[in-house]
Protein backbone atom coordinates (compact mmCIF):
# COMPACT_ATOMS: atom_id res chain seq x y z
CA UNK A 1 127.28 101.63 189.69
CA UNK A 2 129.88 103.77 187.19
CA UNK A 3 130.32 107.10 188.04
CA UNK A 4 129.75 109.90 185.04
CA UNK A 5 133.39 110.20 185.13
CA UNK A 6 134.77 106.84 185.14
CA UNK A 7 131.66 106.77 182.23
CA UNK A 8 133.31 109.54 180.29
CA UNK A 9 136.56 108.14 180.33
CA UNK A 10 135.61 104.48 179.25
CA UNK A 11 133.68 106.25 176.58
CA UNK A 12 136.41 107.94 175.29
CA UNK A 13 138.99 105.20 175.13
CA UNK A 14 136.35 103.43 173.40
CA UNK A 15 135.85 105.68 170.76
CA UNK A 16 139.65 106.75 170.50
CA UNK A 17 140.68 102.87 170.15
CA UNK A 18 137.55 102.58 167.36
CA UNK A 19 139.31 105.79 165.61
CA UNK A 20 142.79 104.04 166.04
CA UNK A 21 141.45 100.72 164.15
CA UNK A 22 139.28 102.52 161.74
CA UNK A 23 142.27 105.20 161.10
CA UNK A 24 143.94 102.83 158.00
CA UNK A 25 139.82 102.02 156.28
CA UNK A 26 139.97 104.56 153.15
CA UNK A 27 136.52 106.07 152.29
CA UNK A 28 134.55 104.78 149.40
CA UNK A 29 136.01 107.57 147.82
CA UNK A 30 139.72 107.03 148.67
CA UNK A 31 139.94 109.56 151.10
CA UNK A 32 140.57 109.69 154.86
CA UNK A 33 137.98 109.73 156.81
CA UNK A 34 137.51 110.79 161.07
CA UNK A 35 134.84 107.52 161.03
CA UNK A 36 133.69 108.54 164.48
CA UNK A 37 132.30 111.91 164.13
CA UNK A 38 131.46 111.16 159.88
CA UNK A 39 131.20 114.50 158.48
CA UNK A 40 127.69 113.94 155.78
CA UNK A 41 128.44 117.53 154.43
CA UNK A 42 124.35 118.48 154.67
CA UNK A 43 122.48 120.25 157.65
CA UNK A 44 120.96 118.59 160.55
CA UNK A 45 121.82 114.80 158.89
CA UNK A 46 124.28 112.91 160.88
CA UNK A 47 125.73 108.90 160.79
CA UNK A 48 125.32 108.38 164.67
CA UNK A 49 127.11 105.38 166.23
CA UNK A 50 126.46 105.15 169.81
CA UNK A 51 128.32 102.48 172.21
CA UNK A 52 126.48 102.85 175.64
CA UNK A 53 125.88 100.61 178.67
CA UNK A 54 123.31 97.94 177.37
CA UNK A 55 123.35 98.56 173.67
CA UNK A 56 125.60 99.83 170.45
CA UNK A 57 123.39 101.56 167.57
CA UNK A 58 124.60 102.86 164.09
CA UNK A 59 122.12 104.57 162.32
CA UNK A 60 121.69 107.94 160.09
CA UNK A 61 119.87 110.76 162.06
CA UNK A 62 117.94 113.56 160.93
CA UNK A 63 116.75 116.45 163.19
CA UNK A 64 116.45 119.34 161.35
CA UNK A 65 114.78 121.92 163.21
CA UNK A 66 112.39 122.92 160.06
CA UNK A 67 109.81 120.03 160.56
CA UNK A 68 109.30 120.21 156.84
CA UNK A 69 112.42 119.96 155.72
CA UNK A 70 113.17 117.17 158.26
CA UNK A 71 110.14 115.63 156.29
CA UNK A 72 111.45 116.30 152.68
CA UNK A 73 114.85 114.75 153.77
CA UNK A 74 113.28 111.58 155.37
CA UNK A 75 111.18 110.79 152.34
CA UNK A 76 113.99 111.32 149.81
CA UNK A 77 116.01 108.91 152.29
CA UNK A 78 112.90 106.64 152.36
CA UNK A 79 113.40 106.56 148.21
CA UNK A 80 116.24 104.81 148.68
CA UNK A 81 115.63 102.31 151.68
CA UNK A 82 115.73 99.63 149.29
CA UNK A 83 119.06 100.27 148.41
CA UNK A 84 120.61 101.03 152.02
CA UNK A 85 118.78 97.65 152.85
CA UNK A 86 120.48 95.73 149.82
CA UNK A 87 123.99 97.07 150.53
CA UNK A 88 123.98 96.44 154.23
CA UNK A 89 122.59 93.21 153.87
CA UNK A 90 119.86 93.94 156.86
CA UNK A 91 117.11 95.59 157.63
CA UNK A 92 116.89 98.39 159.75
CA UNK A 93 114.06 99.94 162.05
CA UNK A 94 112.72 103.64 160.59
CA UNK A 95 111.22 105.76 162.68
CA UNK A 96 109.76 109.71 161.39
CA UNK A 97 109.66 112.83 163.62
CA UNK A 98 109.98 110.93 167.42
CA UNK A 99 111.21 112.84 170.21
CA UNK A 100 114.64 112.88 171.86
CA UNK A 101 115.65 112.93 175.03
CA UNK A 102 114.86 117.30 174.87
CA UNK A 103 111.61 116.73 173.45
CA UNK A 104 113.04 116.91 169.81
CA UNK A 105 111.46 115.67 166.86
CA UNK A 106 114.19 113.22 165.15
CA UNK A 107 113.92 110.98 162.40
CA UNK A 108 116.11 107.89 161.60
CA UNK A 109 117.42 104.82 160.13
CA UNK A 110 119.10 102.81 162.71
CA UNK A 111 120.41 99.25 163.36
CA UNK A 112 121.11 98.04 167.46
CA UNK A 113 123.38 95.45 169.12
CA UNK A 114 121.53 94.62 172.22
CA UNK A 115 123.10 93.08 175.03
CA UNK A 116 127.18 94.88 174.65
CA UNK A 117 128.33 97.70 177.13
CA UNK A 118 130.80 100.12 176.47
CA UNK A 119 132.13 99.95 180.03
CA UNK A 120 132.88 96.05 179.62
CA UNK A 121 136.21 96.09 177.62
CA UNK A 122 135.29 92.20 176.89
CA UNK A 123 132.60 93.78 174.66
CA UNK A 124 134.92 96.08 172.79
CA UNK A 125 135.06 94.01 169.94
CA UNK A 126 132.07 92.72 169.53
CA UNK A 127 130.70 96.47 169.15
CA UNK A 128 133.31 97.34 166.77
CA UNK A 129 132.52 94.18 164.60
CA UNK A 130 128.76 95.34 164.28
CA UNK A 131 130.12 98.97 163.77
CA UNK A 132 132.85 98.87 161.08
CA UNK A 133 131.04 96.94 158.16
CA UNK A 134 127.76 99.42 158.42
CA UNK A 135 129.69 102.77 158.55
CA UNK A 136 131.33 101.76 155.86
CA UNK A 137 128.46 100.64 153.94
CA UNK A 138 127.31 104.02 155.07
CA UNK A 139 129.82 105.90 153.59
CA UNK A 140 129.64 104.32 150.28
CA UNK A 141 126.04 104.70 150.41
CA UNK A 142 126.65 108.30 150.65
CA UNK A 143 128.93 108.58 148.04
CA UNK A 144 126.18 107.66 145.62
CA UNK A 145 122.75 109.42 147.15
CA UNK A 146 124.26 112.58 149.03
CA UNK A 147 124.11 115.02 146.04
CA UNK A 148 120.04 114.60 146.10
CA UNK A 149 120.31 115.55 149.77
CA UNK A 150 122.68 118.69 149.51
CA UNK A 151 119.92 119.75 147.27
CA UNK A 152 117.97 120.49 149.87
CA UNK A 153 120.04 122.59 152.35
């Protein structure tokens, strides 16, 4: 069994080596880009990537506390699904309103790689292969829908 500490610090090499590789990858834009905490520039809408013991998820999260809103911005993201699905070359599971871990209600888009742990180094790559291509299809996906969603702040 890991302690929260050792947890913490495995975490956080993780993500810092994930930063280090994704450091030279320009945004569809041309800009730099901090790919690990993605800023989407609207309230309460987030790109999540998660590397955890069992599993590594990518995925765009919204959980704005204004249940309508939250609504309004999951439809318009719903609008283009299509899209998100045709540039990612996947599928991914949707999911409206659930609740978090604090009882929350969160909606999202979200793709999973079963089977990895973030505490196994040996995994390290294989998370970071099913990470970099989708936030980066992410981002450019943003760069052509965001200015719907900013709309709606």
């Amino acid at each position: 069994m890991y302690k929260k500490a050792e947890i913490a610090k495995t975490k956080k090499e993780f993500w810092t080596a994930f930063g280090a590789y994704m450091k030279p990858v320009p945004s569809a834009e041309g800009t730099r880009v901090n790919w690990q905490n993605y800023k989407t520039g609207v309230k309460q809408l987030f790109f999540r990537m998660k590397a955890e013991r069992g599993f590594a998820s990518i995925g765009i999260e919204l959980n704005h506390p204004d249940l309508d809103i939250q609504e309004l911005q999951y439809e318009q993201l719903l609008m283009f699904k299509k899209m998100l699905h045709s540039m990612l070359g996947e599928e991914w599971e949707w999911s409206y309103a659930q609740p978090d871990e604090y009882g929350r209600p969160v909606s999202k888009a979200e793709a999973v790689l079963n089977g990895v742990s973030v505490m196994e180094k040996n995994d390290w790559p294989k998370i970071i292969s099913f990470l970099k291509p989708r936030v980066i299809v992410l981002d450019e996906f943003w760069s052509n829908v965001r200015h719907g969603f900013e709309e709606l702040k």
